[in-house]
Each structure stands twice: as C-alpha cells, then as structure tokens.
Protein backbone atom coordinates (compact mmCIF):
# COMPACT_ATOMS: atom_id res chain seq x y z
CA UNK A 1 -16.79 -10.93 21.19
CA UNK A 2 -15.52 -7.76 22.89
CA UNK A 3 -12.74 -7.60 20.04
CA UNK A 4 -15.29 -7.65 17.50
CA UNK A 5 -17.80 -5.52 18.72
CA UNK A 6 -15.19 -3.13 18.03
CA UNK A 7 -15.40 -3.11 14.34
CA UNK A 8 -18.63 -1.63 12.81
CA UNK A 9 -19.31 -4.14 10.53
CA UNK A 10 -18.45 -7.49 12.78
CA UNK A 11 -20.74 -5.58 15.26
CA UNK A 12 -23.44 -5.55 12.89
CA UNK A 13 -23.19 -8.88 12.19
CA UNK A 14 -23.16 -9.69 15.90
CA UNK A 15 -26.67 -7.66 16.12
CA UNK A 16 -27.80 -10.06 12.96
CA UNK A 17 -26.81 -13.33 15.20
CA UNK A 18 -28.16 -12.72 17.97
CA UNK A 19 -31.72 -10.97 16.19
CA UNK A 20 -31.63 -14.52 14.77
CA UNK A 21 -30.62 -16.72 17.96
CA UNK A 22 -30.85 -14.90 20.70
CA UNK A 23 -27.93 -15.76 21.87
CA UNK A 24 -24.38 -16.34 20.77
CA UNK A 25 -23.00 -20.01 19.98
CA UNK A 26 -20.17 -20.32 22.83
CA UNK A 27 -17.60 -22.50 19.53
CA UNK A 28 -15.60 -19.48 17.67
CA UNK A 29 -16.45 -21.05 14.66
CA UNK A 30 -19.67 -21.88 15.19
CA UNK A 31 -20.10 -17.60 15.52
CA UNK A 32 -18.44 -16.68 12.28
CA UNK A 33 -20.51 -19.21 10.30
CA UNK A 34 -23.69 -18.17 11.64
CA UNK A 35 -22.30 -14.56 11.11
CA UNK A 36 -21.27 -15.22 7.31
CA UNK A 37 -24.80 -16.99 6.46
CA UNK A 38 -26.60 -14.40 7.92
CA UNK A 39 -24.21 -11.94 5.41
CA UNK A 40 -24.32 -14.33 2.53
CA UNK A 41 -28.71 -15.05 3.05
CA UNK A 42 -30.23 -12.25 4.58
CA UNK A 43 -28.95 -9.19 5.10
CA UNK A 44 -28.36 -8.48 1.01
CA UNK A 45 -32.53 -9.56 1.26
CA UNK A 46 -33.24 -7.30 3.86
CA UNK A 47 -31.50 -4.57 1.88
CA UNK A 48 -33.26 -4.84 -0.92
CA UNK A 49 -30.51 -5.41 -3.11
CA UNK A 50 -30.60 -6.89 -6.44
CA UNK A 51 -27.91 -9.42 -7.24
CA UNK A 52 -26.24 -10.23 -10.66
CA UNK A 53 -27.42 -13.18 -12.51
CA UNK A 54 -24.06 -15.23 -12.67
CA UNK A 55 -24.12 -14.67 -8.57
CA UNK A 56 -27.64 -15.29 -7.83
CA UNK A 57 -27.10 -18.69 -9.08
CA UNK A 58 -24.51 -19.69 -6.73
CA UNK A 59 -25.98 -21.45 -3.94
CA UNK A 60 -25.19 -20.49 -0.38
CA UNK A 61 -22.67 -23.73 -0.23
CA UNK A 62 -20.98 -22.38 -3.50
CA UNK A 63 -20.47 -19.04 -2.17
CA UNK A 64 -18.41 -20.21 0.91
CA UNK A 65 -15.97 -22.25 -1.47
CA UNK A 66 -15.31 -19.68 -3.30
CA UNK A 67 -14.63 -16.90 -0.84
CA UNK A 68 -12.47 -19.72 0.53
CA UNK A 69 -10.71 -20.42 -2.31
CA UNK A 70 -9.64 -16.49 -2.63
CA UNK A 71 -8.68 -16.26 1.27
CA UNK A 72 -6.89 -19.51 1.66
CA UNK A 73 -4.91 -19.20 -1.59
CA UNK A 74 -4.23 -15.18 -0.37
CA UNK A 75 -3.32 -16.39 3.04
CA UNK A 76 -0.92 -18.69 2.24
CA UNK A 77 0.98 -16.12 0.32
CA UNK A 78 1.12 -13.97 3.07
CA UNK A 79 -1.50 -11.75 0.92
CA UNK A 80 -3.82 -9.63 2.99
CA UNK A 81 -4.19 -7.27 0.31
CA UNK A 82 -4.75 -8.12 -3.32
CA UNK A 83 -4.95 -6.77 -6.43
CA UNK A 84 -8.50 -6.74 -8.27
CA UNK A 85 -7.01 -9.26 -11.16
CA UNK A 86 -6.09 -11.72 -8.30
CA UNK A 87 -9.09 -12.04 -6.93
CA UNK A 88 -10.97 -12.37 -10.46
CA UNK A 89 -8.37 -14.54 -11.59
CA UNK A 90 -9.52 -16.74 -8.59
CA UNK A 91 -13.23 -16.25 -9.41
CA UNK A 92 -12.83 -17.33 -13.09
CA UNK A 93 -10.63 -20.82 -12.03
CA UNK A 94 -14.01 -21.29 -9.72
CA UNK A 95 -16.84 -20.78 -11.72
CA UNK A 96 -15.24 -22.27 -14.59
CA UNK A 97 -15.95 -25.58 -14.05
CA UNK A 98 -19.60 -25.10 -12.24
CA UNK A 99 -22.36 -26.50 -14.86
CA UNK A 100 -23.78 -24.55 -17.76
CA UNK A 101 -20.57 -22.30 -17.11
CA UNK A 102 -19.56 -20.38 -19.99
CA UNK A 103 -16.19 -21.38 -21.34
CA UNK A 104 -15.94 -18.93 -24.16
CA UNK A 105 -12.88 -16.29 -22.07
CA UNK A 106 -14.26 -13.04 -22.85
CA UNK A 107 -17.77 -13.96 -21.20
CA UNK A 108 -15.62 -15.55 -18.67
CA UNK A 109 -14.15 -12.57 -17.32
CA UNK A 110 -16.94 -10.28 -17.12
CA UNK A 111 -18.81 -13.12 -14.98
CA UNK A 112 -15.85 -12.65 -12.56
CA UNK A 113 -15.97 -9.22 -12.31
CA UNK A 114 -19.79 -8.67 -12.08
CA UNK A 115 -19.00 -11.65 -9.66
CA UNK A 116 -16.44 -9.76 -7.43
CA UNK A 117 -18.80 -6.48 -7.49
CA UNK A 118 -21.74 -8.69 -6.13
CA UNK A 119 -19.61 -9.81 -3.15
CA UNK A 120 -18.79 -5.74 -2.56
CA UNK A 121 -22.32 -4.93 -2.99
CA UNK A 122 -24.38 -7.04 -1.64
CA UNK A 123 -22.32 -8.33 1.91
CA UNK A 124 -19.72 -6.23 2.78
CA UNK A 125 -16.91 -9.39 2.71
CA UNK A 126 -14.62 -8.16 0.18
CA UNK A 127 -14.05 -4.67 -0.28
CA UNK A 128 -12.16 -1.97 -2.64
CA UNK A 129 -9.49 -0.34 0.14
CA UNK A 130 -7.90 1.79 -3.24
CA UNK A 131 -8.10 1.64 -6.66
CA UNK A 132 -7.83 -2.07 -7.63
CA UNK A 133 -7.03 -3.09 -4.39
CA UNK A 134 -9.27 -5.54 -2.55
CA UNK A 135 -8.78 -7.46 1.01
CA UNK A 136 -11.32 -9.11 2.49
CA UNK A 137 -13.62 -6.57 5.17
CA UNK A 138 -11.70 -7.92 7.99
CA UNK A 139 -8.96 -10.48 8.51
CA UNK A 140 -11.44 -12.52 10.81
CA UNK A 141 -13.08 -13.48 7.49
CA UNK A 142 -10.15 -14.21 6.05
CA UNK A 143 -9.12 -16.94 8.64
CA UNK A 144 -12.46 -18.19 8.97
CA UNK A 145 -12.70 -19.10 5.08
CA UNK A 146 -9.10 -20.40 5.33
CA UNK A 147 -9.78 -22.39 8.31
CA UNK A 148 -12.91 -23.72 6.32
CA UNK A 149 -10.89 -24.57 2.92
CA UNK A 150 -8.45 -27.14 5.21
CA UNK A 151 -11.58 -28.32 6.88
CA UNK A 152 -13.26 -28.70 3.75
CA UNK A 153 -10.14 -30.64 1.44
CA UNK A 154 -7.83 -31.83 4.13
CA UNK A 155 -9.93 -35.62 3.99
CA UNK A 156 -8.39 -35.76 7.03
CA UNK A 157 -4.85 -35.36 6.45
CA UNK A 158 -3.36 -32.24 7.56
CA UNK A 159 0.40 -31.61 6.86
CA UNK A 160 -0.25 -29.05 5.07
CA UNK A 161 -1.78 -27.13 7.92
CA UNK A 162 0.46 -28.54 11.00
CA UNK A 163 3.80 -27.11 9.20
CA UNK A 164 2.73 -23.55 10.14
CA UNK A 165 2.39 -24.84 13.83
CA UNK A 166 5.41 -22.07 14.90
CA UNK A 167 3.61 -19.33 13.34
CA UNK A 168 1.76 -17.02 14.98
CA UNK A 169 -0.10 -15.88 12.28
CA UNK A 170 -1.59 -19.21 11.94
CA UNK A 171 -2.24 -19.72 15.15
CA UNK A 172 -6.44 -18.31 14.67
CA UNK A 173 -6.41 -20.98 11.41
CA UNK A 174 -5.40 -23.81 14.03
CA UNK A 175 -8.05 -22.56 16.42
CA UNK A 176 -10.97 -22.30 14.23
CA UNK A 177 -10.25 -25.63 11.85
CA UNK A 178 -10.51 -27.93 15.63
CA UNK A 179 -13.42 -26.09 15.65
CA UNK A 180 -15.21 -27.02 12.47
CA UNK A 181 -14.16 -30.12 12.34
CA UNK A 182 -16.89 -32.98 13.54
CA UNK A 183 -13.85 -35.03 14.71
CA UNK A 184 -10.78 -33.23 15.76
CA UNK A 185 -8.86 -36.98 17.20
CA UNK A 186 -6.41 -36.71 13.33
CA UNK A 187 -5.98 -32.62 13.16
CA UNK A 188 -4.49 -33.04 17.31
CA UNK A 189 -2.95 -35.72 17.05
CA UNK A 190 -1.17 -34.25 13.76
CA UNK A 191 -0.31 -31.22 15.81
CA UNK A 192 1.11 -33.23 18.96
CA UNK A 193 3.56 -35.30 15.95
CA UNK A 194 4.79 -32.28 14.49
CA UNK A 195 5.27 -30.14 17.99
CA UNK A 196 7.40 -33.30 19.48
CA UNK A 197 9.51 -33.62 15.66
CA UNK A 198 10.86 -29.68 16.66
CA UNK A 199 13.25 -31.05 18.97
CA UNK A 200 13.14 -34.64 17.92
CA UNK A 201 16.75 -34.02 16.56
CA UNK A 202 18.73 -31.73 18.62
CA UNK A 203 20.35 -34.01 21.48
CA UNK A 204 20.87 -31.20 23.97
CA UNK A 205 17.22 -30.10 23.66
CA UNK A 206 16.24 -33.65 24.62
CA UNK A 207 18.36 -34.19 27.11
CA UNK A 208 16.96 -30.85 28.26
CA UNK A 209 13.68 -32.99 28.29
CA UNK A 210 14.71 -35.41 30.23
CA UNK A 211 15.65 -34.02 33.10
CA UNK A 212 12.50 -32.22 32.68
CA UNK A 213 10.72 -36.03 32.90
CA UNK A 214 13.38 -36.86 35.46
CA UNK A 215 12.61 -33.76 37.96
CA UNK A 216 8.85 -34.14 37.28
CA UNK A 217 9.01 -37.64 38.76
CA UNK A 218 10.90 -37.01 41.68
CA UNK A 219 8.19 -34.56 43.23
CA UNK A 220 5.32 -36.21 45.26
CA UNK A 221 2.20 -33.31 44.08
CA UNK A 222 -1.76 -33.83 43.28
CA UNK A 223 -1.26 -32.38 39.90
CA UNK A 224 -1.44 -34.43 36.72
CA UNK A 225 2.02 -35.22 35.61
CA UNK A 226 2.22 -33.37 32.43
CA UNK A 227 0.97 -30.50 34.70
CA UNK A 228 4.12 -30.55 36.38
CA UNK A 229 6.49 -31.56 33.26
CA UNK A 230 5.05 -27.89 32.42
CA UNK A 231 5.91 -26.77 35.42
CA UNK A 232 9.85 -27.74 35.73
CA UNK A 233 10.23 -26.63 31.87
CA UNK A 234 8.55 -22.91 32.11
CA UNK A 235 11.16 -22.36 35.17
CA UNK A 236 14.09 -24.01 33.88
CA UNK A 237 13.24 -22.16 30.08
CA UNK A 238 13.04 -18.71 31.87
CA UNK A 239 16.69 -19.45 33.59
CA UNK A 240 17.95 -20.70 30.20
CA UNK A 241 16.75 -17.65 28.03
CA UNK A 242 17.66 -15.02 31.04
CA UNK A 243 21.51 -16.78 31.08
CA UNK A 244 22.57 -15.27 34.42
CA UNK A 245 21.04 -15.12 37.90
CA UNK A 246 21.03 -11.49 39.85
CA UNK A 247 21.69 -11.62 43.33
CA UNK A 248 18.28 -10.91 44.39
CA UNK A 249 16.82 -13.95 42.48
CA UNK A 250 20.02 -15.82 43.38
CA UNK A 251 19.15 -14.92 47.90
CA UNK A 252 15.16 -15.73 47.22
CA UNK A 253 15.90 -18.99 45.35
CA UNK A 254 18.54 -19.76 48.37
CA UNK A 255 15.47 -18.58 50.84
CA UNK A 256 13.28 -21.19 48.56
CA UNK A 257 15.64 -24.21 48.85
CA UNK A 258 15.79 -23.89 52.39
CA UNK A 259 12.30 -25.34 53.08
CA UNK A 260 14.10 -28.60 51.06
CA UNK A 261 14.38 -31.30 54.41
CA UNK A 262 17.67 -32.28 53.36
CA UNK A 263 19.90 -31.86 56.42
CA UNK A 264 23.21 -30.96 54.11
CA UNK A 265 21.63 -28.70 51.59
CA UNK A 266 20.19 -26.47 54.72
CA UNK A 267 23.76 -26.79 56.01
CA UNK A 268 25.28 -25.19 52.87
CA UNK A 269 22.45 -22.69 52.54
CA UNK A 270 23.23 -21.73 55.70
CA UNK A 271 26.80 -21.10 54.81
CA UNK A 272 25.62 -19.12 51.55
CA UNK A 273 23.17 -17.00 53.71
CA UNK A 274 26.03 -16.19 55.92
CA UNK A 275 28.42 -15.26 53.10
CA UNK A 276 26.27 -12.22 52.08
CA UNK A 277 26.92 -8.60 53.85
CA UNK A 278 24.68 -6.61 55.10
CA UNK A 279 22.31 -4.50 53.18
CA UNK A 280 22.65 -1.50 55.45
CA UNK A 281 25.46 -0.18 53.17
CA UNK A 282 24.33 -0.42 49.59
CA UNK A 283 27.30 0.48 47.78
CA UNK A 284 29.28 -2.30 49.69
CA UNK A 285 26.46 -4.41 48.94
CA UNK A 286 26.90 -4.09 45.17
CA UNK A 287 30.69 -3.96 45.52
CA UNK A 288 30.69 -7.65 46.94
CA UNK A 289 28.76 -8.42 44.55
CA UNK A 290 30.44 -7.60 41.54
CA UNK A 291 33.94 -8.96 42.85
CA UNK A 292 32.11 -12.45 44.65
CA UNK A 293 28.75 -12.89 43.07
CA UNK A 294 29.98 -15.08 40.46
CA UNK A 295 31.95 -17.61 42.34
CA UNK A 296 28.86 -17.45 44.90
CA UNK A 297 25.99 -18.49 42.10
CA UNK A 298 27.86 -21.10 40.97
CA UNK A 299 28.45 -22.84 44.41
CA UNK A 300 24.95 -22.26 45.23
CA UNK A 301 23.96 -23.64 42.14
CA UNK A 302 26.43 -26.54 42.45
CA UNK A 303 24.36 -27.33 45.61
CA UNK A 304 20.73 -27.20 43.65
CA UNK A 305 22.36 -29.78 41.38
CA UNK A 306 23.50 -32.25 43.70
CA UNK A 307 20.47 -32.30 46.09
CA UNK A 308 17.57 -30.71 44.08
CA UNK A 309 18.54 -31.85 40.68
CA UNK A 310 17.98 -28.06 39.38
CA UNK A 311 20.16 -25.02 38.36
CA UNK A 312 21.90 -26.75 35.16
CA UNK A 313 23.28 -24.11 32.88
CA UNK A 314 22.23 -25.79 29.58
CA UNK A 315 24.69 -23.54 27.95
CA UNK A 316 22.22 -23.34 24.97
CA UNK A 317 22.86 -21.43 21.71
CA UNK A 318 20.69 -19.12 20.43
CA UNK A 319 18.99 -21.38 17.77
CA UNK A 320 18.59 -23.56 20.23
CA UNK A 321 16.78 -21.37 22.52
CA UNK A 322 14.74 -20.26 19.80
CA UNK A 323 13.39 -23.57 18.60
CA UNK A 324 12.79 -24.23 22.23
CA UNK A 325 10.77 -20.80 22.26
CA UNK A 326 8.88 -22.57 19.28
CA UNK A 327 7.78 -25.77 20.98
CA UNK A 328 7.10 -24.38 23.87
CA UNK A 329 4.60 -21.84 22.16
CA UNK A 330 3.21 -24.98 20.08
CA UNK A 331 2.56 -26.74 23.19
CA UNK A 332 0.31 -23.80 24.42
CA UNK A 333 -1.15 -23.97 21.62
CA UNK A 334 -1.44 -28.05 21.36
CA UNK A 335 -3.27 -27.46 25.16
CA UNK A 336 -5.74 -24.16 23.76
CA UNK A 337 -7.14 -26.13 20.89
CA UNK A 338 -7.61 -28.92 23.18
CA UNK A 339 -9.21 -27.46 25.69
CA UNK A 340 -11.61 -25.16 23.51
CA UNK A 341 -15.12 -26.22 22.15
CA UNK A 342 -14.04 -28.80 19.90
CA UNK A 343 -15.00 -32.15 19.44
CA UNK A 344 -11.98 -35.23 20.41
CA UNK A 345 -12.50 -38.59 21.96
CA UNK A 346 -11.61 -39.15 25.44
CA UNK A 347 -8.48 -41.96 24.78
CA UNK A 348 -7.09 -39.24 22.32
CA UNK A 349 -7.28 -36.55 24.70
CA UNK A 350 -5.76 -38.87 27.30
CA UNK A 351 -2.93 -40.12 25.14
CA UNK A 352 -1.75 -36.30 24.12
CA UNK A 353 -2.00 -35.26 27.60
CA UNK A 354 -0.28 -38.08 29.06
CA UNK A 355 3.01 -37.44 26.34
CA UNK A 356 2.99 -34.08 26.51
CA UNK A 357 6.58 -32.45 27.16
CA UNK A 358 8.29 -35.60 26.91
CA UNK A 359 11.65 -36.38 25.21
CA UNK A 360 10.85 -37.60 21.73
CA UNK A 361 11.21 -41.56 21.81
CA UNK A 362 8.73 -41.70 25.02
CA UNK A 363 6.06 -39.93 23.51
CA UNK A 364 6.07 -43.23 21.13
C-alpha cells in the first residue's frame, strides 16, 4: 500500500476505496478490483463526465475483458508501451463480436477509437505517454488485468501461465491470479509440477537433492521437515555459487563443527585449530595462507564429509548453477503464493509442503 500511495493516481484510488469501505481488503487482488470498479463506476460519475455511446453500452463486466484483453495480449509480448493502432486493433477484435455490433469496417474503427479516448477520458487506465503512444496508467493495472484474463480463460488449466514460473517479471501475475481464483488447489499444484520438472533432468542437480533429503533426515530438530530441506539447500547453494571458502569462513565453520559430539571430528578440529598461526602478525597470517590454505580447506572439508555429511564441492557448471538459482527462486515463490490470502484446501497445502525440495521421483 505504501508503494502505491506513492503514485498520484493509485493514491487516489486508494482515497476512493477506502471513502467506499472504510477500510482496505487485506487480498492484493481483492484491492485492485475494488480500486478498478470504483475507476470504471464512479469516479467518471462523480466527474461529471459524459461517455461515448459505443462505451456507455459496455457493461462494467465488459469493460474488464477488454482492458484485459489489451494488457494480457501486451504483456505477453513484453509490451509495456504500445502504439495507438495496437491497442484499437485490440478494441475492434473485442467489440466486434458483442451484439448489435456494427460489422461494416469503417464504422468499426471509429467505435475503437472513440472507444480508446473514453478509457483516457473518463478513468485514467490507459493513457497517451507521446504521440500515438499508449501504456496503461501504471503497470499495476497492467498485471492486475493480465492476472484476471488467466483467471478468467484458464478453465482451470494453467500451462500457459506456470511456464513463466522463472521470470521475475511474472512473478506479480502468479501472485495476484492465486488470488482471484475461488480455488487455487490446480494453479499450486501446477506451479509445484513445473518448479520440480527444472531439475527433473539434470542428474547432478538431483543428486544435489538428495543429499539435501539425506542431511535433512539425519538432524533430530522441531521444525517441519521441508523447513529444514530449505535449510541444508540455502547453505549448501551459497557454498556452491561462492566456489571457494576464505579462511575466515573456513576457522568459524571449524569453530561451528566443534560443538558436533563426535569424539574424532573434535580430535581433527583440534588438529586444524592448531595448524593456524597466530594473528598477531598479519602479513604472516596471509602469507600461510596463500602457500597452506588450500591443502588446509580441503582436509577440513574432507572431515565435514566423513562425519557431518557436508562440505561436497558439487563442482557445478554455470548452467547448472543457474537453473538451480531458478528453482530455488520458484520455490520462494511456490511458498509466497501459498502462504498469501488465497484460497487452497488443507490436503493440497499438506501434500506441496510435505514434497517440497525433494529429488524429482519422491515428490511422486
């Protein structure tokens, strides 16, 4: 709301919510649609303004598939700004086929624009930003109505939504549509099937998994265990992406390990700890380093592997780590949507949270 409040137009149609609630719905989506009736009802009334013919006889519900007609088909072109013939191309294709619609082309196109000047005039939801240039007033409207349009013709299938799960662009589209929906069980579970296909083929990457399943099981915690699959894969991602361990990280992680109970591993932490000089000197510090430090990580790490089962170098490559950025962002993502205001039953909410982060043939 803060973000909003920001723009002089979305604050205005705060002011118009609230005159009319007094109060704000606490669902994201629930907000913009009471924000766009009050723009699409009211506020052109309460101006005073007069509205074209071909317009006035839209109804409200005809006027939201049409503005989501332009933004979705915009938005999925990458099209944030679009010329004036776009946008009145998309007009004509919609009111062509409403009844007692005149076919005849010339009449056609003149509807469309006195059409596309009604929307600028009267609401504020498209607007001129240069000469024959249009967007919509701001992109919050435009991923609203797209959000809407898959809500409105996905008849519950959405593959053509859950492709873009890896983009961040779409991310507010993915957001709002759990939002609209009455029942958001097919849209998350659609989500959760395309996040766990990312790395459903890369062998490494689910091996990577694995252990992740593997580690999670070994530690005795009151957390759930996807909570601490989560866990095991943030840490072991961040050592993956960063490659190489400093020697601070390397002495605090040694420090770390030592609280382990295992009589041998605080034996050869011991012998690490004792390996490093003195900090007094930091030149000689730094010299050791760069002549031992390598052949010191790798024994200490040898030791996390054999008694902790942590410290693999996964010796990714750099698609690799990249579609492993991906799912982990989509999993984020996956957990946002499912725990914002939407509507999902309890056994589907169970069954994504109980395979999340899991190598691909468990979360069958």
């Amino acid at each position: 709301m803060r973000e909003l409040a920001t723009n002089p137009l979305l604050l205005t149609l705060l002011c118009l919510v609230f005159e009319e609630q007094a109060g704000f719905p606490a669902n994201r989506s629930e907000l913009y649609k009471e924000g766009v009736d009050v723009l699409l009802k009211k506020w052109d009334v309460k101006r005073n303004i007069r509205r074209e013919q071909v317009y006035k006889q839209l109804s409200l519900q005809r006027k939201e598939d049409l503005l989501s007609q332009v933004a979705f088909t915009a938005f999925v072109g990458s099209e944030y700004f679009f010329k004036q013939k776009f946008v009145e191309e998309q007009i004509r294709d919609y009111i062509r086929n409403l009844p007692n619609a005149n076919d005849d082309p010339e009449a056609l196109q003149l509807d469309s624009e006195a059409v596309l000047k009604s929307i600028e005039a009267q609401h504020g939801l498209l607007v001129e930003r240069a000469r024959g240039i249009y967007s919509f007033s701001h992109l919050t409207f435009q991923e609203y109505f797209t959000a809407r349009q898959f809500k409105e013709k996905s008849e519950g299938e959405f593959s053509d939504l859950v492709c873009h799960i890896t983009e961040e662009r779409w991310q507010e589209i993915f957001y709002l549509t759990v939002g609209m929906l009455k029942n958001a069980n097919k849209l998350l579970q659609a989500m959760k099937l395309q996040i766990d296909s990312l790395l459903a083929q890369d062998e490494k990457l689910q091996q990577f998994l694995t252990w992740v399943e593997q580690k999670s099981r070994s530690v005795d915690a009151p957390y759930k265990p996807a909570a601490i699959r989560a866990f095991y894969l943030a840490r072991a991602r961040d050592l993956a992406l960063d490659l190489a361990l400093d020697l601070a990280r390397a002495r605090d992680l040694a420090l770390a390990l030592a609280h382990h109970r295992d009589p041998e591993l605080q034996r050869k932490l011991q012998q690490f700890k004792e390996q490093l000089p003195s900090t007094d000197n930091w030149e000689d510090y730094k010299q050791w380093w760069r002549t031992n430090g390598q052949a010191w990580i790798e024994q200490l790490r040898t030791a996390m592997i054999q008694h902790c089962n942590i410290g693999h170098d996964w010796h990714f490559t750099e698609a690799q780590k990249e579609l492993l950025q991906q799912y982990y962002n989509a999993n984020i993502l996956l957990v946002d949507c499912l725990n914002s205001d939407c509507y999902v039953s309890r056994e589907v909410r169970e069954e994504i949270e109980a395979t999340l982060l899991l190598p691909y043939d468990r979360t069958r």
